[in-house]
Protein backbone atom coordinates (compact mmCIF):
# COMPACT_ATOMS: atom_id res chain seq x y z
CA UNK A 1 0.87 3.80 -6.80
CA UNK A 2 -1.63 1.45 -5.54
CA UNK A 3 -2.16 -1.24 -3.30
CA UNK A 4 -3.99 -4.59 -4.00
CA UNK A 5 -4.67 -6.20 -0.84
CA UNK A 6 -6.00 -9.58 0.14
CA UNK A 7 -6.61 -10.42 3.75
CA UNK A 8 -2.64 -8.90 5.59
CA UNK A 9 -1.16 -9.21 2.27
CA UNK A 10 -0.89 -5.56 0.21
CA UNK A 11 0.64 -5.71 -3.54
CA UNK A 12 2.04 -2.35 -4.31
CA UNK A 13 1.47 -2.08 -8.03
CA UNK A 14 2.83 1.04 -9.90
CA UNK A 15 6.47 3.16 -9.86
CA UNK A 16 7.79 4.02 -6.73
CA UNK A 17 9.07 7.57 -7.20
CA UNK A 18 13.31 7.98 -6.90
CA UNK A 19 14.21 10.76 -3.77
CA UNK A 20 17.20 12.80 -3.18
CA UNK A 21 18.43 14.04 0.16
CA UNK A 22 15.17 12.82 2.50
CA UNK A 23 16.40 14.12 5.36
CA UNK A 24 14.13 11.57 8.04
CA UNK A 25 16.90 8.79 6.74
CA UNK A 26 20.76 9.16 8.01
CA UNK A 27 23.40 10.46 5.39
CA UNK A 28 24.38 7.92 3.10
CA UNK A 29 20.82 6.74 3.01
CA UNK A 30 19.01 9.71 1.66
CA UNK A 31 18.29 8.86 -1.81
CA UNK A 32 16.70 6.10 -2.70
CA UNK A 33 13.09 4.82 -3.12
CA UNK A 34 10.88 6.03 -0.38
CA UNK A 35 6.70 4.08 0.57
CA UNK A 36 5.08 5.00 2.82
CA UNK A 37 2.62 3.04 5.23
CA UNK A 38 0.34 4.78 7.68
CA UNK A 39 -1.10 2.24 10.49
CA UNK A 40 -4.68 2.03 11.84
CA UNK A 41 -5.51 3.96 15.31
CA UNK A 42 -5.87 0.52 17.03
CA UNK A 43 -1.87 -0.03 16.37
CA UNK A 44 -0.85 3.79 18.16
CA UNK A 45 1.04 2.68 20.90
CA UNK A 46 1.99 -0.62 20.53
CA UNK A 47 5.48 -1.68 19.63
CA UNK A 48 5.62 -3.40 16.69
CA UNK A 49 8.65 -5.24 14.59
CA UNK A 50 8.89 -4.77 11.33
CA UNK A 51 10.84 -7.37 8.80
CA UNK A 52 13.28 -5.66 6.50
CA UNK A 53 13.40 -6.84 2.84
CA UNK A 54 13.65 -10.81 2.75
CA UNK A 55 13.52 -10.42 6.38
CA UNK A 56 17.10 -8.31 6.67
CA UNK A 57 17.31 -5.19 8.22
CA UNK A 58 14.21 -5.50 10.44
CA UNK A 59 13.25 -2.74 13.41
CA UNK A 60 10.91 -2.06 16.12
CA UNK A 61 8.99 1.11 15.96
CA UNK A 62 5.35 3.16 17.84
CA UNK A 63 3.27 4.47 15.78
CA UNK A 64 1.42 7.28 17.55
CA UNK A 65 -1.01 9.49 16.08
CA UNK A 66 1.49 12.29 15.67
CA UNK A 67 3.48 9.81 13.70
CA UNK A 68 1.46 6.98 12.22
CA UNK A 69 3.94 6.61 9.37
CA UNK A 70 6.41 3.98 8.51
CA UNK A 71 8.72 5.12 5.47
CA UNK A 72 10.47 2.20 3.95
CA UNK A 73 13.61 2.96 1.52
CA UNK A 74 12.80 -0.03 -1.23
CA UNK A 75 15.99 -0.88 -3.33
CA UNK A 76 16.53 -3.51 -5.51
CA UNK A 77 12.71 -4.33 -5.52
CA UNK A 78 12.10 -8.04 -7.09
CA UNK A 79 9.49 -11.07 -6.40
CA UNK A 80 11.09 -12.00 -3.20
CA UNK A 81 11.19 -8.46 -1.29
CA UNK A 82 8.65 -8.64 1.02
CA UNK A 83 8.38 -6.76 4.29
CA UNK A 84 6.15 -7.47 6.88
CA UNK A 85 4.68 -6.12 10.25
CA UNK A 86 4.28 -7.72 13.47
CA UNK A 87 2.75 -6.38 16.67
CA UNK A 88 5.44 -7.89 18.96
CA UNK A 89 3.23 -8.54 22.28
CA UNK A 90 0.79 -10.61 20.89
CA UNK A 91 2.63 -11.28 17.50
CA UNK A 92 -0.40 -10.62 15.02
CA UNK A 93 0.76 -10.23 12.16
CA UNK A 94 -0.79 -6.48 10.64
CA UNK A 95 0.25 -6.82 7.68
CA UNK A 96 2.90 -8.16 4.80
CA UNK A 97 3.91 -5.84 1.64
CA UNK A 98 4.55 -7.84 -1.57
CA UNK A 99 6.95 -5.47 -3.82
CA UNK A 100 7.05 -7.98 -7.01
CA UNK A 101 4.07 -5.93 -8.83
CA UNK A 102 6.02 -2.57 -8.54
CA UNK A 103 8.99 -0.75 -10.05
CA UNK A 104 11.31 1.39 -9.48
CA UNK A 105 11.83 5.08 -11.42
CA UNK A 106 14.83 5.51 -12.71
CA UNK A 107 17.60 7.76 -10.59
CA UNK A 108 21.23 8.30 -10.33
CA UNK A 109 23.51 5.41 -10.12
């Protein structure tokens, strides 16, 4: 995969690879579609909100340097899925991902 970006706004372009039994998601949400997003140094720390898919299903998390990640489980992936992140003190906006240039490998049903 890779990731166009102009200004906040990243395209991921390519096939985002199907997962079974992740075990950093709950059960019943271990196999899926898995991208991850590391964040800068300058956002380690700071609580920031991040939109679920069409804005649904959004949650705050820190990144820290131990644990700069954010793994999003992307289902269902079409022109409108778009998740975004928001540093919620000052409410810059870091960035927004824009899913309609990817796809999804095929899995189980």
């Amino acid at each position: 995969m890779t990731i166009a970006w102009t200004g906040l706004v990243g395209k991921p372009q390519g096939t985002i690879k199907y997962v079974t039994d992740y075990s950093v998601y709950p059960d019943g949400e271990r196999t899926g579609h898995f991208f991850p997003v590391a964040f800068k140094p300058e956002y380690y720390g700071q609580d920031v909100t991040v939109g679920g898919q069409n804005g649904v299903g959004g949650k705050d998390i820190k990144p820290t340097a131990e644990d700069p990640y954010l793994i999003i489980r992307v289902e269902n992936v079409t022109v409108e899925s778009k998740i975004s992140a928001v540093v919620k003190a000052t409410q810059e906006e870091i960035f927004t991902l824009d899913f309609s240039g990817a796809t999804l490998e095929p899995g189980e049903p």
